[in-house]
C-alpha atoms as a PDB file:
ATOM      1  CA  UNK A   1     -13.618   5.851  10.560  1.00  0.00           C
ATOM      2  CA  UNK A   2     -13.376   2.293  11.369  1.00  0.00           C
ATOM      3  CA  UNK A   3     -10.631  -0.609  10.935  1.00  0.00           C
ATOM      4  CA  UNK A   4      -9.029  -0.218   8.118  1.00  0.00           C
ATOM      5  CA  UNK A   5     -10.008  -3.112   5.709  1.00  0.00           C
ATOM      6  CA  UNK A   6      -6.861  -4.762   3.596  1.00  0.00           C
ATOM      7  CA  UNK A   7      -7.177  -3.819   0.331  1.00  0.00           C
ATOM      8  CA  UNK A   8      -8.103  -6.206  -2.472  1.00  0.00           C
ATOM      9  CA  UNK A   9      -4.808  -5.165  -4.228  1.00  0.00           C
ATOM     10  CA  UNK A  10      -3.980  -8.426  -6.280  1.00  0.00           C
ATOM     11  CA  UNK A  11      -7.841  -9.855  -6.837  1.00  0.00           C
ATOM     12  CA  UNK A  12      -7.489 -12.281  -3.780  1.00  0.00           C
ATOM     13  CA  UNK A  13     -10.674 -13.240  -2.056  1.00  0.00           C
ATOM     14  CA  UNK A  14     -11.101 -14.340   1.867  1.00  0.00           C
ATOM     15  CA  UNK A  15     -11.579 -18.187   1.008  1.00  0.00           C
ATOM     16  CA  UNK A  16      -7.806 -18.156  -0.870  1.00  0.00           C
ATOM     17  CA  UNK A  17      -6.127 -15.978   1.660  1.00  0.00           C
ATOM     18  CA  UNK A  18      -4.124 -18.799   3.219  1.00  0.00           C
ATOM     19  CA  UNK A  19      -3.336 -19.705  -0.174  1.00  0.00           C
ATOM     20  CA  UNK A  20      -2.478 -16.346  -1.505  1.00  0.00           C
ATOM     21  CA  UNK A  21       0.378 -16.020   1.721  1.00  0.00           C
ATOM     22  CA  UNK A  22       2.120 -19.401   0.992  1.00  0.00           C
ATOM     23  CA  UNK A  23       2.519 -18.522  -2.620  1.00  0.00           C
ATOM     24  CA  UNK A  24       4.129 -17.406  -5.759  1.00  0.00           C
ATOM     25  CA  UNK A  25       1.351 -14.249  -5.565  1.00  0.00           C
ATOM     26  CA  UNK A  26       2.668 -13.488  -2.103  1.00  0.00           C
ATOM     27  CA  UNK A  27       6.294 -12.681  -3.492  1.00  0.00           C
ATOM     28  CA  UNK A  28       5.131 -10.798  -5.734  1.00  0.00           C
ATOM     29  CA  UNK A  29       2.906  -8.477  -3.322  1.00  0.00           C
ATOM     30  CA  UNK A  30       6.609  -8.115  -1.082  1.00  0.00           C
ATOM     31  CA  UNK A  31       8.450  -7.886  -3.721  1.00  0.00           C
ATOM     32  CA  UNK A  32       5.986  -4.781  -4.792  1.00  0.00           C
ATOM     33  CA  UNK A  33       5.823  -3.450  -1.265  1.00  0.00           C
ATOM     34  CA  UNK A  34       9.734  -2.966  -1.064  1.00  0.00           C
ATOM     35  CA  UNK A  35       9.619  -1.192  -4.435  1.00  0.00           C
ATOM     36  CA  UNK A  36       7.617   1.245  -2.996  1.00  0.00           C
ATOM     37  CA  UNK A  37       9.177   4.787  -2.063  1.00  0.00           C
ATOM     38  CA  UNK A  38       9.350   4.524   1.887  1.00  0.00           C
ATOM     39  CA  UNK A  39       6.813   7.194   2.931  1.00  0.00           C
ATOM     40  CA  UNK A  40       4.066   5.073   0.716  1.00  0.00           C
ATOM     41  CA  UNK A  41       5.301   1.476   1.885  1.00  0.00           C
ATOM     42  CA  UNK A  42       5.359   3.045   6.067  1.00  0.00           C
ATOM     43  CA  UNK A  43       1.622   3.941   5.433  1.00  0.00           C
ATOM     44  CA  UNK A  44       0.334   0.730   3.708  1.00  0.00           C
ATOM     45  CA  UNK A  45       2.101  -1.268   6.587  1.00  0.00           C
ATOM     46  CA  UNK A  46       0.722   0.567   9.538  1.00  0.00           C
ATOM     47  CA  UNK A  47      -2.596   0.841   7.982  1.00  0.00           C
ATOM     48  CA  UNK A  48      -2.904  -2.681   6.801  1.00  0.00           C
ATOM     49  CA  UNK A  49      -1.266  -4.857   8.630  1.00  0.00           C
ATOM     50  CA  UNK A  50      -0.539  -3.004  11.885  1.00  0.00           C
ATOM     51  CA  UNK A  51      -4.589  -1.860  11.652  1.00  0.00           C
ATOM     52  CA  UNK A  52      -3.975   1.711  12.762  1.00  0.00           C
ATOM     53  CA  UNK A  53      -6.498   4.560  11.818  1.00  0.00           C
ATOM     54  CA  UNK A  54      -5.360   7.182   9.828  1.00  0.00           C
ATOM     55  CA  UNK A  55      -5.136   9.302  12.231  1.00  0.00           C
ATOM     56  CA  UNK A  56      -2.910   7.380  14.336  1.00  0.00           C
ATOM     57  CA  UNK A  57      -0.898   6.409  11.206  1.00  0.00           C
ATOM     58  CA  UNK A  58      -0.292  10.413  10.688  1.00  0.00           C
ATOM     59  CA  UNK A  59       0.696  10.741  14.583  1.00  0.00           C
ATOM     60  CA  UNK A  60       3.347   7.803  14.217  1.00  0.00           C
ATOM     61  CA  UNK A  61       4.841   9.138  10.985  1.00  0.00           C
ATOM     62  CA  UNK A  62       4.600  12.995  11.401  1.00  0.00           C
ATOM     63  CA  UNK A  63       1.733  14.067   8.969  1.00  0.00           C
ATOM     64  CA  UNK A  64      -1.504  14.830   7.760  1.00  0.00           C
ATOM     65  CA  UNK A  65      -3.844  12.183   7.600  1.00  0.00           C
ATOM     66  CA  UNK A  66      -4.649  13.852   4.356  1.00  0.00           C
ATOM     67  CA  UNK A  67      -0.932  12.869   3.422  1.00  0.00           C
ATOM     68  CA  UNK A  68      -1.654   9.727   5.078  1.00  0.00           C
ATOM     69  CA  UNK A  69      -4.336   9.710   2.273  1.00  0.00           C
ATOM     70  CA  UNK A  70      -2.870  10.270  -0.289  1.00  0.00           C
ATOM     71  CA  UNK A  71       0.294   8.069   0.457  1.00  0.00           C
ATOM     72  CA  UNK A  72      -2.412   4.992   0.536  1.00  0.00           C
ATOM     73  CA  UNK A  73      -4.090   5.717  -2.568  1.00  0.00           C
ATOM     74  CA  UNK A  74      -0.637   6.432  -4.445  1.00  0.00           C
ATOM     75  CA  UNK A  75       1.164   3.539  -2.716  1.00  0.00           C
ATOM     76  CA  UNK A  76      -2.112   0.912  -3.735  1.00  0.00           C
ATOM     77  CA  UNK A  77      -1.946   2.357  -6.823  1.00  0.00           C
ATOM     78  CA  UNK A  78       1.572   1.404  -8.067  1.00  0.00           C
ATOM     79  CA  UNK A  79       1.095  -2.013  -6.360  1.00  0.00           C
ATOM     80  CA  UNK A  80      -2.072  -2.650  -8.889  1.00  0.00           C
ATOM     81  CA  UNK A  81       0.101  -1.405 -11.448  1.00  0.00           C
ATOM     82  CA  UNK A  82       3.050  -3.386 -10.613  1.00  0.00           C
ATOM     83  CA  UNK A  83       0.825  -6.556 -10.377  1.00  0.00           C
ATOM     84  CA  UNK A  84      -0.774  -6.125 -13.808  1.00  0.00           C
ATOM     85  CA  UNK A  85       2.340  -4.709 -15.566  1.00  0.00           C
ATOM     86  CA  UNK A  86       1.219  -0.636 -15.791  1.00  0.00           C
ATOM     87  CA  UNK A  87       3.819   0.618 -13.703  1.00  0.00           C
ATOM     88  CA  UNK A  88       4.644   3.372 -15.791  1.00  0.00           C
ATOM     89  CA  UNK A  89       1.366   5.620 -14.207  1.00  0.00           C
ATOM     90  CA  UNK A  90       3.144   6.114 -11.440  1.00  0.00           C
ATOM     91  CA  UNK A  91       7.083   6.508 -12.802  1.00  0.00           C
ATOM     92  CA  UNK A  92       6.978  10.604 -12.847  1.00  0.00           C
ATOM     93  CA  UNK A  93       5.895  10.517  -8.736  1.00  0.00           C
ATOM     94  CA  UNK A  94       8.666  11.962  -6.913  1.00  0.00           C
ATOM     95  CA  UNK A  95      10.140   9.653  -4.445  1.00  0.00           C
ATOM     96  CA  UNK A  96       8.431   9.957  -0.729  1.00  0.00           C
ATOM     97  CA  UNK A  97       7.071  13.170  -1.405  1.00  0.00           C
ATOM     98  CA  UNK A  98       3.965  12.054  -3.430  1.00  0.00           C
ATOM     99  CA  UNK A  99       4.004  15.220  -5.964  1.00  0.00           C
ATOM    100  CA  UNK A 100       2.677  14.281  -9.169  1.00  0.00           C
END
């Protein structure tokens, strides 16, 4: 278990980054972030942009780092389906508990 790498949520490559962050894409990808329940949207920021392991993500908020797990896949999940328009996949999840 290395780094965590930042998801290629929204399609954006290394080269348009800089681009991506100053621009109409970059709202969006907030915008998407706050929409998430607040268990999924604590994991995706202290995995992606504070870099913490899984592990250490589970130690600051109290879990599993199987729940830690999950929380990223559900919470990258809605934000691909909030940036293409298929949000409903994700409308029965129960807020911050993850149950399907």
């Amino acid at each position: 278990m290395g780094e965590a790498e930042p998801p290629d949520v929204l399609g954006v490559d290394d080269s348009s980054f800089e681009d991506f962050v100053e621009g109409s894409s970059a709202r969006l990808f907030m915008r998407g972030l706050a929409a998430l329940p607040p268990r999924q949207r604590a994991v995706l920021v202290l995995r992606y942009f504070e870099d913490l392991t899984e592990a250490q993500t589970a130690m600051m908020l109290g879990c599993s780092v199987g729940t830690v797990k999950s929380q990223t896949a559900r919470g990258l999940a809605r934000l691909r389906d909030a940036a293409t328009g298929a949000g409903a996949r994700y409308s029965s999840v129960r807020e911050g508990d993850g149950a399907p």
